[in-house]
N, C-alpha and C. Protein backbone atom coordinates (compact mmCIF):
# COMPACT_ATOMS: atom_id res chain seq x y z
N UNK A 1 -119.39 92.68 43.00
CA UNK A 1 -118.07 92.46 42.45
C UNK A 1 -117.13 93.62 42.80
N UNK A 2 -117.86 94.84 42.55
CA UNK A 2 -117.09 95.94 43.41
C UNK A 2 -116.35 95.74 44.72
N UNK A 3 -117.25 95.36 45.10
CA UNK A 3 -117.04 95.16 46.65
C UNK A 3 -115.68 94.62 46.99
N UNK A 4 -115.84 93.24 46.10
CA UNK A 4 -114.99 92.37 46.01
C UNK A 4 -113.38 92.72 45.60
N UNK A 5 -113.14 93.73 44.42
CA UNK A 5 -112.04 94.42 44.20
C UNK A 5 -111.47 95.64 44.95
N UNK A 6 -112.19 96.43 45.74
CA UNK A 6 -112.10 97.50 46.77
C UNK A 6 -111.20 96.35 47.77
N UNK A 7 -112.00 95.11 48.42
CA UNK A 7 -111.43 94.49 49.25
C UNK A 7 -110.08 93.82 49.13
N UNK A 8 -109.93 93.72 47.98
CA UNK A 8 -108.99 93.02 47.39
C UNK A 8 -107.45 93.76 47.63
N UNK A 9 -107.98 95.16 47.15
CA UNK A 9 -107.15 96.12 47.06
C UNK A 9 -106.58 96.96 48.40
N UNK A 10 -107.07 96.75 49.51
CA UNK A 10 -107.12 97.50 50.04
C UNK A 10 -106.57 96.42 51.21
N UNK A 11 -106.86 95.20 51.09
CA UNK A 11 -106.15 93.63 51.96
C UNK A 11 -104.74 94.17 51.07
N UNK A 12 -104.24 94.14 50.03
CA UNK A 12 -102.79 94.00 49.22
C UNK A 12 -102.38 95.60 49.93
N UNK A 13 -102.82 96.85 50.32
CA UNK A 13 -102.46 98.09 50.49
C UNK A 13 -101.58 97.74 52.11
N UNK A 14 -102.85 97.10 53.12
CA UNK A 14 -102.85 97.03 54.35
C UNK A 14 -101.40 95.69 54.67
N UNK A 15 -101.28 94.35 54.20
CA UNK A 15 -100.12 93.58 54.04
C UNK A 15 -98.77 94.40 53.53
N UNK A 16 -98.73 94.82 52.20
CA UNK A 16 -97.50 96.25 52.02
C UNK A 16 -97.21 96.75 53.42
N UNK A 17 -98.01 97.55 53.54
CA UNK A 17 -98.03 98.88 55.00
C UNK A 17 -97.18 97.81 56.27
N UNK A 18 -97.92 97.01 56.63
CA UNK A 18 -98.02 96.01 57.77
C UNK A 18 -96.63 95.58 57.63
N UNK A 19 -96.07 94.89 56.42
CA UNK A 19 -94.88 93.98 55.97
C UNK A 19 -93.93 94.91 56.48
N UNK A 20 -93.49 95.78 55.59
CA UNK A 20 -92.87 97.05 55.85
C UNK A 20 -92.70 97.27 57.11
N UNK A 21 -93.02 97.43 58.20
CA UNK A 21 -93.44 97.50 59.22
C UNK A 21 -92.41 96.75 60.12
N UNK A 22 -93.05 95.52 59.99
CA UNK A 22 -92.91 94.16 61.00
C UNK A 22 -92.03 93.41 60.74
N UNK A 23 -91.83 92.94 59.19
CA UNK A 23 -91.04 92.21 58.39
C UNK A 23 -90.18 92.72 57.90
N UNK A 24 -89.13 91.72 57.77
CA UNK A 24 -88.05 91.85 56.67
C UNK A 24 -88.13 92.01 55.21
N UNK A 25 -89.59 92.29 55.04
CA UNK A 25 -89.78 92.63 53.40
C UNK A 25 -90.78 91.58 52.96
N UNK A 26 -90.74 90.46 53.74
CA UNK A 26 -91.26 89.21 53.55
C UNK A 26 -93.11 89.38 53.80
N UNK A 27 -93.89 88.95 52.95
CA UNK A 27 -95.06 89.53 53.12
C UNK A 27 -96.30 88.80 54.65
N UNK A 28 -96.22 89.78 55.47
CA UNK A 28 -97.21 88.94 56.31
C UNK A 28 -98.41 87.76 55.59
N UNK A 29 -98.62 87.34 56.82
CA UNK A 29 -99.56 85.98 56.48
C UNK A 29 -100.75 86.40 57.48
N UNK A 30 -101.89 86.17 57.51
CA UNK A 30 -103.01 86.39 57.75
C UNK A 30 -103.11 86.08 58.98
N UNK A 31 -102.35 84.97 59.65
CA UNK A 31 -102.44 84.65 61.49
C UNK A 31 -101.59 85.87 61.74
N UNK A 32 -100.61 86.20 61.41
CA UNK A 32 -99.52 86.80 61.70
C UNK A 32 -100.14 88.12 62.01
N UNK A 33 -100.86 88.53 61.14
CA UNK A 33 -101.85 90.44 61.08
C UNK A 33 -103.01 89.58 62.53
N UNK A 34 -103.29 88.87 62.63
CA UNK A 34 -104.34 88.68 63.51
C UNK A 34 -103.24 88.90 64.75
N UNK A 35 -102.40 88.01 64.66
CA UNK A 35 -101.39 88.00 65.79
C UNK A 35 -101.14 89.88 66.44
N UNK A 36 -100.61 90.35 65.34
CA UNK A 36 -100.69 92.16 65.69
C UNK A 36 -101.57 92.65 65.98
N UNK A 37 -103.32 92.48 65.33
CA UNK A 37 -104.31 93.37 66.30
C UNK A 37 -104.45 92.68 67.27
N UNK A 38 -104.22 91.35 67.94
CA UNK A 38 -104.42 90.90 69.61
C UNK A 38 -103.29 92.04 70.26
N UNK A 39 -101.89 91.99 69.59
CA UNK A 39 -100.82 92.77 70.57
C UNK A 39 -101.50 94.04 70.49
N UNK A 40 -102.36 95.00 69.73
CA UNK A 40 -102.70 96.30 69.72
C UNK A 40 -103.70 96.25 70.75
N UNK A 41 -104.61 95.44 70.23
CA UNK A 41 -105.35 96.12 71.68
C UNK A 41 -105.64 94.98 72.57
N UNK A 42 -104.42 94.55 73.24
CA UNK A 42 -103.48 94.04 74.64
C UNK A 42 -103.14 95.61 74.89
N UNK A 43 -102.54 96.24 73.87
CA UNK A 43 -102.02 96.96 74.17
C UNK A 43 -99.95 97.52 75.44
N UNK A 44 -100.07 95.56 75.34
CA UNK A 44 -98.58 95.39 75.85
C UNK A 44 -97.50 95.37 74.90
N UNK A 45 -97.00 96.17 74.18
CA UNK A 45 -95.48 96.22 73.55
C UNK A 45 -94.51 95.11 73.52
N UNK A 46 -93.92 95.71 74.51
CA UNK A 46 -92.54 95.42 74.33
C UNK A 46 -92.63 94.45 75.75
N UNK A 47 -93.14 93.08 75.42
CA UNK A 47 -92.99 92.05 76.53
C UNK A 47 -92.69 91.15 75.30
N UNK A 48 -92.10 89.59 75.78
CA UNK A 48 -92.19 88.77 75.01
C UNK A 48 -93.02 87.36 75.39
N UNK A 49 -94.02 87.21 74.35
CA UNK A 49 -95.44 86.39 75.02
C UNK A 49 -94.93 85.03 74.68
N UNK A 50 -95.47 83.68 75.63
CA UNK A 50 -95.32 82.46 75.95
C UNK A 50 -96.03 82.42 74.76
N UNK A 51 -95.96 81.06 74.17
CA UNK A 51 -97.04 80.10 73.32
C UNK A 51 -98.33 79.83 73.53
N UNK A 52 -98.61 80.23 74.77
CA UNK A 52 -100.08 80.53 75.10
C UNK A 52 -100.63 81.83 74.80
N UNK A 53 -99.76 82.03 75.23
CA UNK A 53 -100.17 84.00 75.53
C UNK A 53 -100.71 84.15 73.91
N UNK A 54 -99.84 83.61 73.08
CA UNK A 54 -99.69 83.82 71.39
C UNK A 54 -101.25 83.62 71.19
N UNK A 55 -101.33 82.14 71.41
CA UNK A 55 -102.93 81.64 71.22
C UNK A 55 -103.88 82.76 71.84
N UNK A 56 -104.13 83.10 72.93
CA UNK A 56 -104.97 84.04 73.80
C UNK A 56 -105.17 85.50 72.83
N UNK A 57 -103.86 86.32 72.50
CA UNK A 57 -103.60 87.31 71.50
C UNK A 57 -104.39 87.03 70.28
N UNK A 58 -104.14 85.38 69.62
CA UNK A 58 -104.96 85.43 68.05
C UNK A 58 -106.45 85.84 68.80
N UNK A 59 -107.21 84.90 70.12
CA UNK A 59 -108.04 85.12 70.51
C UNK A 59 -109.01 86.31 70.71
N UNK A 60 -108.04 87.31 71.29
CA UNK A 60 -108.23 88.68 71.58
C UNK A 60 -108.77 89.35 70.27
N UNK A 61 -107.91 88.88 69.24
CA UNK A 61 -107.91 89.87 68.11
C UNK A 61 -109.24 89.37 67.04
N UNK A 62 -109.71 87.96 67.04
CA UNK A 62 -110.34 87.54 66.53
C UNK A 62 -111.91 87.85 67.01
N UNK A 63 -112.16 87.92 68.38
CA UNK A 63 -113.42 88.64 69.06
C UNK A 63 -113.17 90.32 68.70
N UNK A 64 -112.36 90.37 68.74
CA UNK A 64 -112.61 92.39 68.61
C UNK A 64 -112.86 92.41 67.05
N UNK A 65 -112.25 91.68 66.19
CA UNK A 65 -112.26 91.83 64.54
C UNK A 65 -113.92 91.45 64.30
N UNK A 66 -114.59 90.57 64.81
CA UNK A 66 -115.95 90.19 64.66
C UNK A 66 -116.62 90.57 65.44
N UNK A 67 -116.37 91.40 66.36
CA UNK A 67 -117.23 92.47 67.48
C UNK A 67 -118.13 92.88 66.88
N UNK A 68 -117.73 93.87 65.87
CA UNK A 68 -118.82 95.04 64.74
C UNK A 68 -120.02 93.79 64.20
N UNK A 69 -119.65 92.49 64.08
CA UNK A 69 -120.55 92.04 63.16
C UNK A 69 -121.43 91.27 64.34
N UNK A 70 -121.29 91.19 64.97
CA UNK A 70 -122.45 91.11 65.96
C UNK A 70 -122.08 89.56 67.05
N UNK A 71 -121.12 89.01 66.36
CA UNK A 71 -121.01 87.63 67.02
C UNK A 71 -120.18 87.81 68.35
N UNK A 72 -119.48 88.83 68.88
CA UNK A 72 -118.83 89.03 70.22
C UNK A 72 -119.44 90.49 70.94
N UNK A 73 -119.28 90.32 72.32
CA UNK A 73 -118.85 91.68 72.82
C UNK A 73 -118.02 91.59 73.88
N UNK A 74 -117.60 92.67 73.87
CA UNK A 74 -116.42 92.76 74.75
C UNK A 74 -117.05 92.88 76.50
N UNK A 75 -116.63 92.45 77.08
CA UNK A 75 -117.29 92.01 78.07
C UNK A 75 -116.13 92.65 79.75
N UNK A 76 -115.07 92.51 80.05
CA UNK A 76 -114.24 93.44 81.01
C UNK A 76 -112.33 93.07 80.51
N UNK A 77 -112.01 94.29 80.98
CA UNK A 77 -110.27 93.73 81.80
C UNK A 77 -110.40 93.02 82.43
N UNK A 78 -109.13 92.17 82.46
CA UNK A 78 -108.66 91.17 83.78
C UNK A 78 -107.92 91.74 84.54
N UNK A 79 -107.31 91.29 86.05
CA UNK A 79 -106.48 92.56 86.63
C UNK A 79 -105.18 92.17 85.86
N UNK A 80 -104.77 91.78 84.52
CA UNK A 80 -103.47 91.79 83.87
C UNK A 80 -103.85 92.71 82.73
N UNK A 81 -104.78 92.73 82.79
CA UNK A 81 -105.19 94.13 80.95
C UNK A 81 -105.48 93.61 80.48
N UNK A 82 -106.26 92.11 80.20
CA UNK A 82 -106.63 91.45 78.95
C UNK A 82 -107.59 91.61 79.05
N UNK A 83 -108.16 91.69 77.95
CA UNK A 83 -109.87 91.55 77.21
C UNK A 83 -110.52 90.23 77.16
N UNK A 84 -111.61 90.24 77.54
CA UNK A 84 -112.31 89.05 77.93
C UNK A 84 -113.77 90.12 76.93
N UNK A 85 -114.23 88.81 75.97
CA UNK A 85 -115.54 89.14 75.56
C UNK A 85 -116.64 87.89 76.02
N UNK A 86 -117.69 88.35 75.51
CA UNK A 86 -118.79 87.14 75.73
C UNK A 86 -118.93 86.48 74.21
N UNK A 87 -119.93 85.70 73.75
CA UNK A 87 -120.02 85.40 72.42
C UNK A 87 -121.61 85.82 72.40
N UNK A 88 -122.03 86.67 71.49
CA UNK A 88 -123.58 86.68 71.06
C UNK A 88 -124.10 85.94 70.28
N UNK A 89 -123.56 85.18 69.42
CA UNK A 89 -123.95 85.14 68.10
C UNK A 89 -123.06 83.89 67.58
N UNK A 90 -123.00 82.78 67.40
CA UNK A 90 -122.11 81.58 67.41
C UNK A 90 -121.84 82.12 65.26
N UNK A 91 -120.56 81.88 65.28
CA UNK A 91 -120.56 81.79 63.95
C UNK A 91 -121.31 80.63 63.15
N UNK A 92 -121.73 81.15 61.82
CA UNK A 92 -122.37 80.39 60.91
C UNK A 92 -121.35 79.37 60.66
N UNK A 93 -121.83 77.78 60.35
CA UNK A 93 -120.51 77.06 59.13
C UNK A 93 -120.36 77.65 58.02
N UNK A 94 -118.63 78.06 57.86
CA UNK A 94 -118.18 78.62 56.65
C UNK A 94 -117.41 77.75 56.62
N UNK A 95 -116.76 77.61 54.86
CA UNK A 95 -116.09 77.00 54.24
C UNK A 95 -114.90 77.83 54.30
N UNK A 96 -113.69 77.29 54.60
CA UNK A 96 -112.13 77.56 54.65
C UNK A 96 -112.54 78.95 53.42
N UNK A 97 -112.60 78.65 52.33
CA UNK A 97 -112.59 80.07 52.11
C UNK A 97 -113.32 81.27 52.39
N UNK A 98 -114.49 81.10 52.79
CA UNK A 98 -115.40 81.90 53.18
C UNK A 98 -114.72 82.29 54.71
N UNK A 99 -114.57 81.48 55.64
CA UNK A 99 -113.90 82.36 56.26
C UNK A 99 -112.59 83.43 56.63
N UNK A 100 -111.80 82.75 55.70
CA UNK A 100 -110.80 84.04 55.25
C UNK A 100 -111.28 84.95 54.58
N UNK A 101 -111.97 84.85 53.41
CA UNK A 101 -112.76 86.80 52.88
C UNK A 101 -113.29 87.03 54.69
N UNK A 102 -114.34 86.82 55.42
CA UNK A 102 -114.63 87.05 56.54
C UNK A 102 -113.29 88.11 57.47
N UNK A 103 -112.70 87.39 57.52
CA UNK A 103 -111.34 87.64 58.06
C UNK A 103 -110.87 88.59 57.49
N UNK A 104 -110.24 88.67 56.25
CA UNK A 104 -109.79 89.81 55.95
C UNK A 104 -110.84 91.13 55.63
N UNK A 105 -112.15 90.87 55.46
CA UNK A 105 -112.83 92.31 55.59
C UNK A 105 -112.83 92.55 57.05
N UNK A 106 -112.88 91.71 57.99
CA UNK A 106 -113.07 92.51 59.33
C UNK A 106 -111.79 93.21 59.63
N UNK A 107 -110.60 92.15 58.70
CA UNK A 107 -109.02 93.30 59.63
C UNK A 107 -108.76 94.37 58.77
N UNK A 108 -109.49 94.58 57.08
CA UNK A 108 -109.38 95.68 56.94
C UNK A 108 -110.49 96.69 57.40
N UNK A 109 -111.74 96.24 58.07
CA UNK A 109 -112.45 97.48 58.45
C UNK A 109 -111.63 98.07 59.91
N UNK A 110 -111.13 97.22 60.30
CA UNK A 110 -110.15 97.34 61.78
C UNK A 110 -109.16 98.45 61.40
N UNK A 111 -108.32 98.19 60.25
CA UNK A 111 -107.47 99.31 60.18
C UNK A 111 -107.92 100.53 59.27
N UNK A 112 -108.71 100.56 58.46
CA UNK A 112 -109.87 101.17 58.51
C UNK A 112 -110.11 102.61 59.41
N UNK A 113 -110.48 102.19 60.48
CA UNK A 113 -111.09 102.44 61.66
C UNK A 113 -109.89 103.02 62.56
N UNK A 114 -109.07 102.60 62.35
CA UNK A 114 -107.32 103.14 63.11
C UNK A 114 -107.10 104.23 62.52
N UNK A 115 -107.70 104.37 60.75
CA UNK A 115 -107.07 105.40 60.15
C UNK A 115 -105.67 104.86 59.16
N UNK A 116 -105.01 103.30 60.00
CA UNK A 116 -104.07 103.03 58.97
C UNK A 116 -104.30 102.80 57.71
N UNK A 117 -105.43 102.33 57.10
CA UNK A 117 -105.29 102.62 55.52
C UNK A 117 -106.71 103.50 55.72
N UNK A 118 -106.83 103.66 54.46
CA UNK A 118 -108.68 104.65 54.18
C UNK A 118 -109.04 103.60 52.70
């Protein structure tokens, strides 16, 4: 249950930080933070990405966020800078909610790990 309120707290610390940030005050949404760690480590700024590219980015960010837990690895660059992983480990069936807690502990161990929150 600990666990559970640390996470809790620390998903509400990391959305603040993030909102602030990105938004007009308006509180990010959970594709939206996935959407930002694909652009971080793309590591391309200041381009503006097609509707694919968008999809590819959640992609990016969703293999690196579940990297640590064993179901991806990162596998090379492309000659454009993108990250290409392999899959190790097929995800388990989770239930819509189970995979959002999933989700948000991996993007807060992600920022975490940046140093943006502790």
């Amino acid at each position: 249950m600990a666990r559970d309120i640390v996470l809790k707290e620390r998903w509400q610390l990391l959305v603040e930080k993030l909102s602030l940030k990105f938004s007009d005050g308006d509180p990010l949404e959970l594709d939206a933070i996935i959407y930002l760690v694909g652009v971080q480590e793309l590591g391309q700024y200041q381009r503006k990405y097609k509707k694919d590219e968008k999809v590819n980015l959640m992609h990016i960010a969703i293999c690196r966020l579940l990297e640590p837990y064993g179901y991806y690895e990162f596998d090379f660059f492309d000659d454009d800078g993108w990250p290409h992983y392999t899959v190790k480990e097929e995800l388990p069936p989770l239930k819509a909610g189970e995979q959002t807690v999933l989700m948000k502990e991996a993007i807060v161990n992600y920022f975490v790990e940046k140093e943006f929150i502790n």
